[in-house]
Protein backbone atom coordinates (compact mmCIF):
# COMPACT_ATOMS: atom_id res chain seq x y z
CA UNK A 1 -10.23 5.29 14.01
CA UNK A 2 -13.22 7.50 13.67
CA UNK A 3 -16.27 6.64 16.04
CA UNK A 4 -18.25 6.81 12.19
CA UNK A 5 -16.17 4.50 10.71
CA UNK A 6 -16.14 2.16 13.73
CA UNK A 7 -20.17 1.90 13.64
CA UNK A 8 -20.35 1.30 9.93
CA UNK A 9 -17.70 -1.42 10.45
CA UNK A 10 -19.59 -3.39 13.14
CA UNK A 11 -22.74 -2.97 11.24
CA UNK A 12 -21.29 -4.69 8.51
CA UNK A 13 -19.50 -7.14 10.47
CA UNK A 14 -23.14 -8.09 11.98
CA UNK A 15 -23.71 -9.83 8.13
CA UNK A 16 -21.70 -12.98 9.52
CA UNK A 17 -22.84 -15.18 12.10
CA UNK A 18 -19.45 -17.77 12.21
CA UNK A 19 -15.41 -16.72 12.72
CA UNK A 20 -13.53 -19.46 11.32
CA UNK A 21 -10.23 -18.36 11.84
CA UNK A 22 -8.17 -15.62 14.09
CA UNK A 23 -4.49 -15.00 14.30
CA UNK A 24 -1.88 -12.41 14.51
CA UNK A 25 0.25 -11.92 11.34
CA UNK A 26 2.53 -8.82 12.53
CA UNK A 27 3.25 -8.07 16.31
CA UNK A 28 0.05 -5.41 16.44
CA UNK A 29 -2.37 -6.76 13.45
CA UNK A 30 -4.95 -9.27 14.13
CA UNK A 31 -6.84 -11.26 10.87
CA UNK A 32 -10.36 -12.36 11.57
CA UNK A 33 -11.64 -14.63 8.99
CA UNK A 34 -15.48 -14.46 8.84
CA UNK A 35 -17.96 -17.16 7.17
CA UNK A 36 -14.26 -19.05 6.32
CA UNK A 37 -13.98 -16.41 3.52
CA UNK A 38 -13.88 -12.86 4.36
CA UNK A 39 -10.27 -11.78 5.98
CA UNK A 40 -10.69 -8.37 7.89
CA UNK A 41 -7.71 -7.37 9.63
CA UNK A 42 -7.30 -5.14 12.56
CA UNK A 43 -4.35 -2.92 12.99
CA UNK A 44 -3.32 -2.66 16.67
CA UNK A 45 -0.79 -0.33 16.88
CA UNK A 46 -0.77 2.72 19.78
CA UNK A 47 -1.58 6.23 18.19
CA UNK A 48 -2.16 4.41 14.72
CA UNK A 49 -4.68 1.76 14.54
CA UNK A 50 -6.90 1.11 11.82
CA UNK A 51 -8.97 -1.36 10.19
CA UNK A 52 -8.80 -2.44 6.51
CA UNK A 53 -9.91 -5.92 4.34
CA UNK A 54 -7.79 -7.55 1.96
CA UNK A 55 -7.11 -11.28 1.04
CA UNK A 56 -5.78 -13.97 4.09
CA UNK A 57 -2.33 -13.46 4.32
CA UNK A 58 0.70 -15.39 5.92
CA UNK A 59 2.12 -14.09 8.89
CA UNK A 60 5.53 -13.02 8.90
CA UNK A 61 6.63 -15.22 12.01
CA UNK A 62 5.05 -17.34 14.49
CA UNK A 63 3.05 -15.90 17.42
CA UNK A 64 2.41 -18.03 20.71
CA UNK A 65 2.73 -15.79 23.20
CA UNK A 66 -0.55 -16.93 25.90
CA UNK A 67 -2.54 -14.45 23.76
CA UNK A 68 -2.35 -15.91 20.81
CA UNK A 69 -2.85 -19.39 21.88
CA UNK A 70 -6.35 -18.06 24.14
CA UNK A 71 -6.95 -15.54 20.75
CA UNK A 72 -7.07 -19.07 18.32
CA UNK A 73 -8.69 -21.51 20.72
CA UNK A 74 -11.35 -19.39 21.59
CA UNK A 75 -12.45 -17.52 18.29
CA UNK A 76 -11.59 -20.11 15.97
CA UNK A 77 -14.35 -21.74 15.22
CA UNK A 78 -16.60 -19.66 17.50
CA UNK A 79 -19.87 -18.34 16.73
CA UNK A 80 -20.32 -14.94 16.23
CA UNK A 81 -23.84 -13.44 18.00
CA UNK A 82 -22.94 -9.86 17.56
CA UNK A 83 -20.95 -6.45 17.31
CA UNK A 84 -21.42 -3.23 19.03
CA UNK A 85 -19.97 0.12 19.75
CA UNK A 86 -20.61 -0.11 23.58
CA UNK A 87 -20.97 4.01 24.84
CA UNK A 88 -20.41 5.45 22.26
CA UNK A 89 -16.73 4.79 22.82
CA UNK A 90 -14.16 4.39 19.83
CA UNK A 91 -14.73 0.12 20.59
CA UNK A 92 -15.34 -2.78 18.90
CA UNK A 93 -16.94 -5.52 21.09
CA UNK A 94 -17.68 -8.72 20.15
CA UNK A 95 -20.03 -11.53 21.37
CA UNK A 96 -18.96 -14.73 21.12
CA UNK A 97 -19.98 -18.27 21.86
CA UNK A 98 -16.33 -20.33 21.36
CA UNK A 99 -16.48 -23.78 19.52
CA UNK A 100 -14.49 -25.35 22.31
CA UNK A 101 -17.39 -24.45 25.47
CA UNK A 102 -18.97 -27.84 26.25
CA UNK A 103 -22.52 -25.18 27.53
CA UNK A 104 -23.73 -22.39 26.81
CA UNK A 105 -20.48 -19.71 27.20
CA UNK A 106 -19.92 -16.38 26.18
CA UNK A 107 -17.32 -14.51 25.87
CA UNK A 108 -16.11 -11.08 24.23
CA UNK A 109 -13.21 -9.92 22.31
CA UNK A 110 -12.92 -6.10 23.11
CA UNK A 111 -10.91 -4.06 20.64
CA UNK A 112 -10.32 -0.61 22.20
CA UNK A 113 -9.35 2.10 19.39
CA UNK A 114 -7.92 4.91 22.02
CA UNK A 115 -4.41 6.04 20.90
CA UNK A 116 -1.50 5.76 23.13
CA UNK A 117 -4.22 2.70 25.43
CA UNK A 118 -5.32 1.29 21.81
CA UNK A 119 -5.49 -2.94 23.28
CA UNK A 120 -6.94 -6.25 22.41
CA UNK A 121 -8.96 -7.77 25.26
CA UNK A 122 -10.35 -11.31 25.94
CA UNK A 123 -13.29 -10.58 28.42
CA UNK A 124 -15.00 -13.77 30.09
CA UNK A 125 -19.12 -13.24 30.89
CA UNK A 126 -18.23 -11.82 34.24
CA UNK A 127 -15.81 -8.84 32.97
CA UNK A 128 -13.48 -10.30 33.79
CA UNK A 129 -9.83 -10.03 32.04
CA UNK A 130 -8.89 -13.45 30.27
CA UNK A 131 -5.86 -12.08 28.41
CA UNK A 132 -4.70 -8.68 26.42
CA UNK A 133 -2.59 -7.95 23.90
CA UNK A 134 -0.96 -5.78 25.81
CA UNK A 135 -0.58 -5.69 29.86
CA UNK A 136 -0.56 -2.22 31.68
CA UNK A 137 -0.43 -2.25 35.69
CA UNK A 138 -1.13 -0.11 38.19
CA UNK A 139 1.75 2.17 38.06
CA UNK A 140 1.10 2.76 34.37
CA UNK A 141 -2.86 3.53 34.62
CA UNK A 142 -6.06 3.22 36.89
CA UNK A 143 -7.25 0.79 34.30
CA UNK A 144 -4.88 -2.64 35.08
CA UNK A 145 -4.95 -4.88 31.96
CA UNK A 146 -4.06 -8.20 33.29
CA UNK A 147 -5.42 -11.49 33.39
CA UNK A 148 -7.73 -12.17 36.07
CA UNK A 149 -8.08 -8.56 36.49
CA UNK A 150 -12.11 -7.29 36.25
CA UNK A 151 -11.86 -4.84 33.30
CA UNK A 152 -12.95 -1.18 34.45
CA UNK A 153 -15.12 0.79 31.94
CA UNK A 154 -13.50 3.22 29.90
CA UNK A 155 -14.01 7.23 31.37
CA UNK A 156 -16.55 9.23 29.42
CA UNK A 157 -15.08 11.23 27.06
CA UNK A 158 -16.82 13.90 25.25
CA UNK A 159 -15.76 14.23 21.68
CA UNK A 160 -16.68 16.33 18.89
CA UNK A 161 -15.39 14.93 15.43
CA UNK A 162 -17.61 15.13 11.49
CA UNK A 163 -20.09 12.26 10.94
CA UNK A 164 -19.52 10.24 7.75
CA UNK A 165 -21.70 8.14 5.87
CA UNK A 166 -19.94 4.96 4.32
CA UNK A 167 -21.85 3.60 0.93
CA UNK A 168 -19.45 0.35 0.90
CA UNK A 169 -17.99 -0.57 3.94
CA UNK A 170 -16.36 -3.46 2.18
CA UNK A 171 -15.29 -1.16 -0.74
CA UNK A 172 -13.72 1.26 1.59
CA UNK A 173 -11.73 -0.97 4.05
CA UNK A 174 -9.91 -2.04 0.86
CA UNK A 175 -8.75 0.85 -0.55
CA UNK A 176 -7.53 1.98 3.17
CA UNK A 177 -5.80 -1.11 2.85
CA UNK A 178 -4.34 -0.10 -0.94
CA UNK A 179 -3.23 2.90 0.40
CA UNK A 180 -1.67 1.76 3.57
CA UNK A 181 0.14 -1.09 1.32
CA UNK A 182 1.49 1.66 -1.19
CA UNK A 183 2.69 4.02 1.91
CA UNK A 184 4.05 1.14 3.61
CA UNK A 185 5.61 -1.02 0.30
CA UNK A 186 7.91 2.70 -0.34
CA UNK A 187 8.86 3.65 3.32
CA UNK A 188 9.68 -0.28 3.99
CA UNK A 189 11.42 -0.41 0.55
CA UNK A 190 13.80 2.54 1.10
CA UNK A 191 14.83 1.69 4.92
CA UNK A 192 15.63 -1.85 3.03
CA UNK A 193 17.50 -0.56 0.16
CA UNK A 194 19.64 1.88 2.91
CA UNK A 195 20.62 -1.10 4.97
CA UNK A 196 21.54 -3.34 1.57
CA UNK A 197 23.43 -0.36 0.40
CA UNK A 198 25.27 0.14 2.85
CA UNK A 199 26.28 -3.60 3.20
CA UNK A 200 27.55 -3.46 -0.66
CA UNK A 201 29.67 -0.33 0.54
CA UNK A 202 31.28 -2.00 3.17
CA UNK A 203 32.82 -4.75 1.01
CA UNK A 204 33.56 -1.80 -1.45
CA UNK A 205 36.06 -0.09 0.93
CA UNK A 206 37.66 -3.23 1.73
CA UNK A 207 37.76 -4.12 -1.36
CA UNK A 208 39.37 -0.62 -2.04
CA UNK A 209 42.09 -1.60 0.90
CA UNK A 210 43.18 -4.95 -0.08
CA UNK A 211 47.27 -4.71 -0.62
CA UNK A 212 48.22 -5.31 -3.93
CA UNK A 213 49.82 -8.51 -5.27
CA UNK A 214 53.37 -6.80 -6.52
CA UNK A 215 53.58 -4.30 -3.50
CA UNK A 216 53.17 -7.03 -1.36
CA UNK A 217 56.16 -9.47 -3.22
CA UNK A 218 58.13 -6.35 -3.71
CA UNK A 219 58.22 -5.86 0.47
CA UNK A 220 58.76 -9.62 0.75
CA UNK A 221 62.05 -9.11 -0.73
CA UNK A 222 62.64 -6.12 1.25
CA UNK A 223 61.60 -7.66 4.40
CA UNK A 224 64.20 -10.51 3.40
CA UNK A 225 67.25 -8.30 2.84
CA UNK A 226 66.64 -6.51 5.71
CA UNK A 227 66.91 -10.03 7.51
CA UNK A 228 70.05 -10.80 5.55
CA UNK A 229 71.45 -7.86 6.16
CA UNK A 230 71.14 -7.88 9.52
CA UNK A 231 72.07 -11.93 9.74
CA UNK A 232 75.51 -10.04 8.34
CA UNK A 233 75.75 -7.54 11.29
CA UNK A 234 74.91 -9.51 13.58
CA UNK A 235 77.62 -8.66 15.76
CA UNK A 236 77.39 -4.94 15.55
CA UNK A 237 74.20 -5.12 17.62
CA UNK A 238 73.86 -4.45 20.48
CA UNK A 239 70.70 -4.92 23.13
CA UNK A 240 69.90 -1.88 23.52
CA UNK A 241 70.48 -0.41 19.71
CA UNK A 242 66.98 0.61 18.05
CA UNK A 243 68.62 1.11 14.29
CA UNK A 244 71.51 -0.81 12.03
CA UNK A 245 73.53 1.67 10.02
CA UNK A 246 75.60 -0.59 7.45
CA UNK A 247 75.67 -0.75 3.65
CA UNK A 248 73.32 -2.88 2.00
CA UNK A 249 74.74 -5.47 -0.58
CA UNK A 250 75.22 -3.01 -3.43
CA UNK A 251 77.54 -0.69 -1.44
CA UNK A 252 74.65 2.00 -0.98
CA UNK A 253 74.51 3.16 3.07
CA UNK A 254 71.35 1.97 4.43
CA UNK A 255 69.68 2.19 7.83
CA UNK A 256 67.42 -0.52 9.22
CA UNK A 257 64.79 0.10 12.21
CA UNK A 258 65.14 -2.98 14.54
CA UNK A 259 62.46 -4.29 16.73
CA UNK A 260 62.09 -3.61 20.14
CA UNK A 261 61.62 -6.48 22.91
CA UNK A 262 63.62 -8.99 20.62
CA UNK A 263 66.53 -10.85 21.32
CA UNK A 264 69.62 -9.83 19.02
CA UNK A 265 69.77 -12.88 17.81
CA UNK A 266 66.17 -13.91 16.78
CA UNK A 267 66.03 -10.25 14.91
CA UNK A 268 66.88 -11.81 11.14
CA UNK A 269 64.09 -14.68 11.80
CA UNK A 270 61.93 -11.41 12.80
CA UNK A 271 62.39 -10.11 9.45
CA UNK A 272 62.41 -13.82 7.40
CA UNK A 273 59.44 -13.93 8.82
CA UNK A 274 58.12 -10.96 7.96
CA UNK A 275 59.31 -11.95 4.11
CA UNK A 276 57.33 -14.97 4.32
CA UNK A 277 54.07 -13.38 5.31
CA UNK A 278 54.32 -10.84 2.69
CA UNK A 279 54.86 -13.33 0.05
CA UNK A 280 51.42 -16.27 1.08
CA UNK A 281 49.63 -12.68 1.29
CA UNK A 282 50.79 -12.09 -2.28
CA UNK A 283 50.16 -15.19 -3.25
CA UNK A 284 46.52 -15.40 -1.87
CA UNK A 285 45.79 -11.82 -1.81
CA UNK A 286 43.05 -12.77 -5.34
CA UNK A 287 41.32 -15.25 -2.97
CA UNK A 288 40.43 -12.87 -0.65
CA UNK A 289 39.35 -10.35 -3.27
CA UNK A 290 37.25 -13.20 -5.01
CA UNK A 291 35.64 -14.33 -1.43
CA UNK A 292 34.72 -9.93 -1.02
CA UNK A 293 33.52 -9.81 -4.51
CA UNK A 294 31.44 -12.60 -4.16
CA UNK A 295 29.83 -10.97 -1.04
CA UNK A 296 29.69 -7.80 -2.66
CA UNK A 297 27.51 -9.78 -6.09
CA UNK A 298 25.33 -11.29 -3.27
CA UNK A 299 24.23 -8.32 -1.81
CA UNK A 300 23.84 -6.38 -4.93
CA UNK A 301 21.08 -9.56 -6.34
CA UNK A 302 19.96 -8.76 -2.83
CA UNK A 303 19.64 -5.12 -3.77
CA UNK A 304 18.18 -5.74 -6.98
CA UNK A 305 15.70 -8.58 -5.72
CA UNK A 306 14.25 -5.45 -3.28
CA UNK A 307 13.78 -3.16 -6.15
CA UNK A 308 11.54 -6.00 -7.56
CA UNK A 309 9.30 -6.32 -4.26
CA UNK A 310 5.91 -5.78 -4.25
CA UNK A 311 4.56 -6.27 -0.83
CA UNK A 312 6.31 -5.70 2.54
CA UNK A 313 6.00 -10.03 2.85
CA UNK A 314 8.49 -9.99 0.31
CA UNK A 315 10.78 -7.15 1.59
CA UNK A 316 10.96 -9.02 4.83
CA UNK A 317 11.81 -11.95 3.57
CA UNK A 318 14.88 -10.34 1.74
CA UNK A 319 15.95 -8.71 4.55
CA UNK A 320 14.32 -9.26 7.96
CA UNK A 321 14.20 -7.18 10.45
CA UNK A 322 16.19 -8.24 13.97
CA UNK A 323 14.40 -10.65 15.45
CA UNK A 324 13.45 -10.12 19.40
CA UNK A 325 13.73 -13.90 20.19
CA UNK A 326 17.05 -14.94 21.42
CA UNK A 327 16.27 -18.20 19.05
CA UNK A 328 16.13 -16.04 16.22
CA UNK A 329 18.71 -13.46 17.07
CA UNK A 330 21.00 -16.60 15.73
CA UNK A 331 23.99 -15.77 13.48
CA UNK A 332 25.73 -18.25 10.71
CA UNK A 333 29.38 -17.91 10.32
CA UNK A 334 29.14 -18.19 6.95
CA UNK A 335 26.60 -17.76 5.07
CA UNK A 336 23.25 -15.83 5.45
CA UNK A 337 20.33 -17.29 8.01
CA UNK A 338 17.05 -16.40 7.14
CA UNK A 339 13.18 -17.48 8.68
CA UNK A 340 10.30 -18.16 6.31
CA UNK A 341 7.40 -19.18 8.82
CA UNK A 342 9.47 -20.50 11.25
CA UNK A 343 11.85 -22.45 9.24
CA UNK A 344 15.77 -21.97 9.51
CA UNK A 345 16.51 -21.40 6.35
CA UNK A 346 20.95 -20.85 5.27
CA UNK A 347 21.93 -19.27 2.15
CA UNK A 348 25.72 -19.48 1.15
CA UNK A 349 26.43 -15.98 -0.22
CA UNK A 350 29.67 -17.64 -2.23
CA UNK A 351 30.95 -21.27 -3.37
CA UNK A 352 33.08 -21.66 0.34
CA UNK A 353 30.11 -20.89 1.97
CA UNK A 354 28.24 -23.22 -0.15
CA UNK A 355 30.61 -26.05 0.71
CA UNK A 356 30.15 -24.89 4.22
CA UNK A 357 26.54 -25.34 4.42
CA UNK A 358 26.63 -29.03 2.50
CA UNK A 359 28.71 -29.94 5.27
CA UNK A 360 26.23 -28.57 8.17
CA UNK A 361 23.05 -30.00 6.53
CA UNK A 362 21.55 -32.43 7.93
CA UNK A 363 20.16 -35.14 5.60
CA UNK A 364 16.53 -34.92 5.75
CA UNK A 365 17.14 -30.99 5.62
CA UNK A 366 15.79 -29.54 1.94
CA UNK A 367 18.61 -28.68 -0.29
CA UNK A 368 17.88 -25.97 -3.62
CA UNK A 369 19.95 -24.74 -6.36
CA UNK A 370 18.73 -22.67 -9.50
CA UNK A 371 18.90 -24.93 -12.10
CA UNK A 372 22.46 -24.45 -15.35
CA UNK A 373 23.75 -21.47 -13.23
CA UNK A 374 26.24 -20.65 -10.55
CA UNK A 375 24.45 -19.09 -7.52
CA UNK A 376 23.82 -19.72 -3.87
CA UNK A 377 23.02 -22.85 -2.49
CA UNK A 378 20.23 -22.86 0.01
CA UNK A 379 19.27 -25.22 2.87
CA UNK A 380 16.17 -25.63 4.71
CA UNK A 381 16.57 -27.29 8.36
CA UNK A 382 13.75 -29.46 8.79
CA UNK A 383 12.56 -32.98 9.41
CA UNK A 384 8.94 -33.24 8.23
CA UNK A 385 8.37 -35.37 5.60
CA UNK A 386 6.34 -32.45 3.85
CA UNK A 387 7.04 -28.53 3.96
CA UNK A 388 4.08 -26.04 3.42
CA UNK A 389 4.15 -25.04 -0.37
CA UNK A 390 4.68 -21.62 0.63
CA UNK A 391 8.14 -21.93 2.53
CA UNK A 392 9.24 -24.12 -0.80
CA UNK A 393 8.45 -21.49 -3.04
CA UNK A 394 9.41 -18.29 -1.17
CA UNK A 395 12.70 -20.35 -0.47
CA UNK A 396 12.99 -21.09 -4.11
CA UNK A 397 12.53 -17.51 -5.08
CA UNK A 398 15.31 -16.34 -2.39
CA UNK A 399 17.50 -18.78 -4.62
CA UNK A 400 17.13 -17.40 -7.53
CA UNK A 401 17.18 -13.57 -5.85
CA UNK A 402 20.33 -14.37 -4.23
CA UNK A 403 22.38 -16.17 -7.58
CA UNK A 404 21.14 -13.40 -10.24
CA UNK A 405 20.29 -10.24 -10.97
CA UNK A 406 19.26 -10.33 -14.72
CA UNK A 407 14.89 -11.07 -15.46
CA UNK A 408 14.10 -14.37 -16.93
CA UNK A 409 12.37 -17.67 -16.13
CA UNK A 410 14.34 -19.99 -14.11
CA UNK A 411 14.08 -23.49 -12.29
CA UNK A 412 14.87 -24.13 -9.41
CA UNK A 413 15.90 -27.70 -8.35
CA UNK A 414 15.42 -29.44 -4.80
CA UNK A 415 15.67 -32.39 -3.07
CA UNK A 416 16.78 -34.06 0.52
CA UNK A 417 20.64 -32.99 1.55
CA UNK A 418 21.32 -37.30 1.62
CA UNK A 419 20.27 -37.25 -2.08
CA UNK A 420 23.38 -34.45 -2.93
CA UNK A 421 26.51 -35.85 -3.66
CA UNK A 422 29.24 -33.02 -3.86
CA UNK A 423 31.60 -33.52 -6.74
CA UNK A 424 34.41 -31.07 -6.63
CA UNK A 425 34.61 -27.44 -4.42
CA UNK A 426 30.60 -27.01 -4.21
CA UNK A 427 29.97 -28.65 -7.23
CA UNK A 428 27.39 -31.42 -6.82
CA UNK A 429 25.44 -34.09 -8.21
CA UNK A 430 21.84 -34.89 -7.01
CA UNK A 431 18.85 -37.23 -7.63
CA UNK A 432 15.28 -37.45 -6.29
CA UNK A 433 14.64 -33.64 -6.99
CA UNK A 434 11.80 -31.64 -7.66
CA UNK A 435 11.71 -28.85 -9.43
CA UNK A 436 9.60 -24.97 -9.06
CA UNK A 437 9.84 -22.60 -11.81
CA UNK A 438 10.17 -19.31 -10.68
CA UNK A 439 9.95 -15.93 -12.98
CA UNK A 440 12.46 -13.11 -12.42
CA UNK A 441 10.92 -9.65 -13.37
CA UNK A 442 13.29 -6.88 -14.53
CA UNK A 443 13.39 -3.39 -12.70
CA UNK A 444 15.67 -0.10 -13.43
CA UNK A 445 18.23 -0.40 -10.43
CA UNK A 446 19.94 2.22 -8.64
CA UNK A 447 22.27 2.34 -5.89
């Protein structure tokens, strides 16, 4: 941040007198809400930080770390007396009288804008540290960022950089934000679409390597003459031989490689058995292909659905990145497990996996299936009588994402898992449902 655009900022920010709301929404952006109507949102992020203003926006996952409890308790609500530039530095101070001080209290919310030490500081009256978004100790820099801590003023630092003048600071903290969006939407979107891609790949090659069905039934039989054969030898074999030369039942000489560290006589079982593997595998050899295609369709809606995003909420939501919470580093073992706000939300990525998940479900959790097609079931764990709108609807559109790739309007169905009654396979009956209509735009795809 420029020290020009940093003045202009707080000048503007001087127009409010009340901050009704503050909160992270990504691990290094803060939202103030000013007046319970303006949303300006400051971008924390070492070597990188920036300001811009845009509409209030859901955060992608819960924050309560001790900052973000001390960060809502004590702005929220609070009355805002003012904001400076303190120095000359590249900092945005503000005073602050909290809602929750019982006297007259003050207290200041320091954000420092100085690349590589860029921080979000709580400050009590006396200068002294009440928490940071970051900590830094001794061994890191003079300056120790920790609670309890007295903050030390930043060194003067002489700088030379070009003086703007900004018409409309309002104006121009949203197109920074426009711009940042676009730049952010297309870098998010293509590390997305490589990780989807190469998902679909996988299930490609194995696809590719699955045996086929008369190769398979035509070494059953081999596997079983072999055995007979050998049944027929039996006592030409000796311990130690490592190969049967006989004739095989049409008179043609034939030579048979025998297995090592079996007894002579449990060599034709060996091969019987050998027979009867190779013939289930034939015979199930299209379920397995069926249960990788299905994968395969999933991730391809998946892919599709990410071609469709428009915002990075909805990129995450598709595919999140890896969670640094052991809670959330949790992994279904069939199915997909997703987290909209907090909520555990399954997705079965084929009909076994559906069954699967009507069979974990709890029955107050939230069950949802697009309405006259086949697709993916979806689950939401919860017991509340009442979700937020917003994890209903964003689960609602992961349904329809995740069962089909072609544009349209479509309904999604949903009601409590004890209301589901499953018919046949993952086939189901259900009562007591609600119903969100979701629209499906179309997009030129390419893998």
């Amino acid at each position: 941040m420029k020290l020009y655009e940093l003045k202009a900022i707080a000048n503007q920010l001087n127009n409010f007198t009340f901050i009704s709301r503050a909160r992270r929404i990504e691990d290094n952006t803060i939202e103030i809400m000013f007046d319970k109507k303006e949303s300006y949102f400051f971008n924390m992020t070492r070597g990188h930080s920036f300001i811009y203003k845009a509409p209030s926006q859901r955060p992608l996952q819960g924050y309560n770390a001790p900052f973000d409890t001390l960060l809502h308790s004590l702005l929220s609500g609070s009355k805002l007396l003012s904001v400076d530039v303190p120095n000359g530095d590249r900092i945005l101070r503000f005073t602050i009288a909290p809602k929750s001080s019982y006297k007259d209290k003050i207290i200041y919310f320091q954000l420092e804008f100085t690349g590589k030490n860029t921080n979000a500081i709580l400050i009590d009256d006396n200068e002294v540290i009440i928490e940071a978004l970051r900590h830094i100790d001794a061994d890191s820099s003079f300056r120790v960022i920790r609670p309890g801590m007295e903050l030390l003023s930043i060194p003067p630092f002489e700088r030379t950089e070009e003086s703007k003048k900004i018409e409309d600071v309002d104006t121009y903290l949203e197109q920074k934000f426009t711009d940042i969006q676009a730049k952010k939407l297309l870098e998010l979107k293509k590390q997305k679409l490589t990780t989807v891609a190469k998902k679909i790949k996988k299930f490609e090659q194995l696809l590719s390597k699955l045996p086929n069905k008369e190769e398979l039934e035509a070494q059953a039989e081999v596997f079983k003459n072999d055995g007979n054969l050998i049944l027929s030898n039996l006592y030409q074999i000796q311990p130690y031989d490592r190969k049967l030369k006989t004739y095989d039942f049409d008179g043609n000489e034939i030579t048979i490689t025998l297995p090592k560290d079996i007894k002579v006589n449990r060599i034709p079982d060996y091969y019987f058995n050998l027979s009867k593997r190779a013939k289930s595998k034939a015979k199930n050899v299209y379920i397995e292909q069926e249960n990788l295609s299905s994968k395969k369709a999933f991730y391809e809606n998946i892919y599709y659905a990410l071609e469709q995003a428009n915002t990075p909420y909805e990129l995450e939501l598709l595919v999140p990145k890896r969670a640094k919470s052991l809670r959330k580093k949790e992994k279904l073992r069939e199915g997909e497990l997703f987290w909209i706000e907090d909520y555990k939300v399954m997705v079965g990525r084929n009909s076994n996996e559906n069954q699967k998940l009507l069979s974990l479900a709890k029955s107050n959790d939230i069950w949802m299936h697009t309405r006259e097609i086949p697709g993916s079931h979806v689950i939401i764990r919860t017991d509340k009588q009442n979700l937020p709108e917003s994890v209903l609807n964003a689960a609602a559109k992961l349904c329809v994402d995740f069962s089909t790739n072609h544009p349209g309007n479509y309904l999604v169905d949903y009601t409590k898992r004890k209301f589901v009654k499953v018919q046949e396979g993952s086939n189901v009956e259900y009562d007591k449902y609600q119903t969100i209509p979701v629209l499906k735009e179309g997009v030129e795809i390419r893998i």
